[in-house]
C-alpha atoms as a PDB file:
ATOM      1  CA  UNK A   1       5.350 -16.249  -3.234  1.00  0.00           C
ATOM      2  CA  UNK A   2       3.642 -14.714  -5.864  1.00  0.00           C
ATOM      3  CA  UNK A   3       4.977 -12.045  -8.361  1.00  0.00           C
ATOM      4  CA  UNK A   4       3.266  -8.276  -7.655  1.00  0.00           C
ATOM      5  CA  UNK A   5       5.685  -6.328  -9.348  1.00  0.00           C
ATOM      6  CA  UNK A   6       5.337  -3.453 -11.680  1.00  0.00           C
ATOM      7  CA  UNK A   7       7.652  -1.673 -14.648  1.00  0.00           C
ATOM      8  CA  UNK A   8       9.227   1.680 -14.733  1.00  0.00           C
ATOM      9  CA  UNK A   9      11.926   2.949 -12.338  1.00  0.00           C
ATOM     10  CA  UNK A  10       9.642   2.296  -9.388  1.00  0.00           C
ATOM     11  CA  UNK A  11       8.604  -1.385  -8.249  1.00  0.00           C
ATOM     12  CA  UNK A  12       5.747   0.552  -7.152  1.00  0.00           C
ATOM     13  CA  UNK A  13       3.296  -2.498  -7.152  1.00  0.00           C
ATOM     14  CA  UNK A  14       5.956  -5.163  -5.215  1.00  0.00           C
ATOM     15  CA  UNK A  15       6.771  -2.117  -2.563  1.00  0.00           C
ATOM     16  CA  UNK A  16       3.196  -1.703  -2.050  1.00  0.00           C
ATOM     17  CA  UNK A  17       2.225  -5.035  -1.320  1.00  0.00           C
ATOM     18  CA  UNK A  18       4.936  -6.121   0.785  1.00  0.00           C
ATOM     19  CA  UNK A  19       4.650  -3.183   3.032  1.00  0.00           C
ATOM     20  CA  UNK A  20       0.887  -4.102   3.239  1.00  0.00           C
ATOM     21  CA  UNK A  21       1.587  -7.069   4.048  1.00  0.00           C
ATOM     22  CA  UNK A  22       4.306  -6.394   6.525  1.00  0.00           C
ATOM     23  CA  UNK A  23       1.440  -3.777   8.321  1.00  0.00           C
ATOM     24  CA  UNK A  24      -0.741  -6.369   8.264  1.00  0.00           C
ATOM     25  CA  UNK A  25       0.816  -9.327   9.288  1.00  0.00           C
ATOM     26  CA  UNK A  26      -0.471 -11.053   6.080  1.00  0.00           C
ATOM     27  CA  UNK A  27       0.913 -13.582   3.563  1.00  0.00           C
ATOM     28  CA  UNK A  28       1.385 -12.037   0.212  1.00  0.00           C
ATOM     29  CA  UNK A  29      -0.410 -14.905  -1.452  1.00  0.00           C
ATOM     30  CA  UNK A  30      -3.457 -13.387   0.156  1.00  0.00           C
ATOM     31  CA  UNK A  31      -3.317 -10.187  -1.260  1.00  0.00           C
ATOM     32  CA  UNK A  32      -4.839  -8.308  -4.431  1.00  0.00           C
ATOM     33  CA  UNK A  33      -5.340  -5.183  -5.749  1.00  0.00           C
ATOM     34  CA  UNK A  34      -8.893  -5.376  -4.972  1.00  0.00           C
ATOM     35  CA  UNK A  35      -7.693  -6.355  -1.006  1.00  0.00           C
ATOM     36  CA  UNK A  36      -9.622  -3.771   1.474  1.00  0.00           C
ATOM     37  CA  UNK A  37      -7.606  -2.624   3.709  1.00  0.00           C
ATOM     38  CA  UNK A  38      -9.709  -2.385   6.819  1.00  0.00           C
ATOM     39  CA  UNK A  39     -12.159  -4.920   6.289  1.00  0.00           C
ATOM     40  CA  UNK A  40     -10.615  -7.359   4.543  1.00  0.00           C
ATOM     41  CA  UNK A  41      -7.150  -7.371   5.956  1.00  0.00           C
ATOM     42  CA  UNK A  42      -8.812  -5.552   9.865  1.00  0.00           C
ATOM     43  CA  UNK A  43      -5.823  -3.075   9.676  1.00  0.00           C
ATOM     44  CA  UNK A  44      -6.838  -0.413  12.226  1.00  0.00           C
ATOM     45  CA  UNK A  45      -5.785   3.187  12.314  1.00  0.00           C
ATOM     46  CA  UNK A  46      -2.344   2.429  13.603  1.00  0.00           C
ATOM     47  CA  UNK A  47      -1.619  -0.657  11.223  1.00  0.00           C
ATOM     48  CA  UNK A  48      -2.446   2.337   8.236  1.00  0.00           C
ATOM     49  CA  UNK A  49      -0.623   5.214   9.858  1.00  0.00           C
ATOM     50  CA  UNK A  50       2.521   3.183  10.116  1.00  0.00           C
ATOM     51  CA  UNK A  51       1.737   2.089   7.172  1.00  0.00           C
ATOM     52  CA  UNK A  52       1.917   5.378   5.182  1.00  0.00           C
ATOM     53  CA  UNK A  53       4.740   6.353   7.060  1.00  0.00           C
ATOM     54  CA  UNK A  54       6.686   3.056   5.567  1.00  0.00           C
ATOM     55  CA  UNK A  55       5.473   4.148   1.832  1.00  0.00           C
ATOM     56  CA  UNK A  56       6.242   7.776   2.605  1.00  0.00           C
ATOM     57  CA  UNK A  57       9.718   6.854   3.440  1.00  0.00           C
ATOM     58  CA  UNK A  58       9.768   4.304   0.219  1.00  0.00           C
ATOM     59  CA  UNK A  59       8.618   6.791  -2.176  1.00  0.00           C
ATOM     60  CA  UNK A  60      10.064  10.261  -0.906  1.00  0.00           C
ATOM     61  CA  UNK A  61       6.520  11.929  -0.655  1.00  0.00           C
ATOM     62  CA  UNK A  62       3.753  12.774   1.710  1.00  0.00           C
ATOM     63  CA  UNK A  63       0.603  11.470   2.206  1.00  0.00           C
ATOM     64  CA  UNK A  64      -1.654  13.647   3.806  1.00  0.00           C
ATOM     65  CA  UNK A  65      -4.435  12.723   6.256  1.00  0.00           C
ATOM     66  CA  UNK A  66      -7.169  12.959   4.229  1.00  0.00           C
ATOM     67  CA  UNK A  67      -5.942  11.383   1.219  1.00  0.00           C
ATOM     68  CA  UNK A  68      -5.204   8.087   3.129  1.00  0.00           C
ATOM     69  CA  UNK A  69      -8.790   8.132   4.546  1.00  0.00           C
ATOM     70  CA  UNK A  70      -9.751   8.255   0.871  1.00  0.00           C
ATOM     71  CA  UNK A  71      -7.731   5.206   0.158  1.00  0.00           C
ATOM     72  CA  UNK A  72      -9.737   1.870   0.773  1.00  0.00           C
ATOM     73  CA  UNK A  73      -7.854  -0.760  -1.309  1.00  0.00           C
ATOM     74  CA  UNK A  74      -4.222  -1.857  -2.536  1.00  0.00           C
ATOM     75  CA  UNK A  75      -5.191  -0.947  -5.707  1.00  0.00           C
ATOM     76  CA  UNK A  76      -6.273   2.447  -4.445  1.00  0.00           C
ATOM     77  CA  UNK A  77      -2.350   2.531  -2.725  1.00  0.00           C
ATOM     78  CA  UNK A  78      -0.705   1.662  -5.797  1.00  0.00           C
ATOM     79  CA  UNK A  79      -3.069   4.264  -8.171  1.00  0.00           C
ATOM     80  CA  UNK A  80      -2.174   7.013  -5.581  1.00  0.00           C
ATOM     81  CA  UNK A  81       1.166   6.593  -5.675  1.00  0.00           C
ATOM     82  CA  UNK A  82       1.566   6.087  -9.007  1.00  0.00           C
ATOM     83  CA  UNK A  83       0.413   9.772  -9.549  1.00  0.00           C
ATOM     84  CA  UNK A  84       2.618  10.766  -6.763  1.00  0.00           C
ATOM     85  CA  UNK A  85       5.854   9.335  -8.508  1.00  0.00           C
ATOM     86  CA  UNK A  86       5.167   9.305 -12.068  1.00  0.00           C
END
């Protein structure tokens, strides 16, 4: 398994991915921060809901609707919550 974890309080980066990969069904190995969520990865609307509900939970904040339309990428999870939590 590769290393995806960040520094600071948060392990904002390793939280991210494995809850991306735990939406969708995917080896960890697999993933990057340039990963797209729906095309690369074919998470549908569901897979994405559940999975902001599983980083809102993580991270104590809400993600609103159109800000996770907005968000295409892991690398695009991990920016956004960065400047939720930081």
């Amino acid at each position: 398994m590769t290393d995806k974890t960040g520094s600071g309080n948060y392990d904002i980066r390793g939280i991210v991915y494995n809850a991306v990969a735990e939406a969708a069904g995917s080896d960890l190995d697999e993933l990057s921060d340039t990963t797209e969520l729906i095309t690369t990865l074919n998470m549908d609307s569901l897979a994405i809901f559940e999975l902001a509900i599983e980083l809102e939970e993580a991270f104590k904040l809400r993600i609103p609707d159109e800000d996770i339309d907005e968000i295409k990428t892991i690398g695009d999870v991990i920016s956004y919550i960065e400047n939720k939590v930081v």
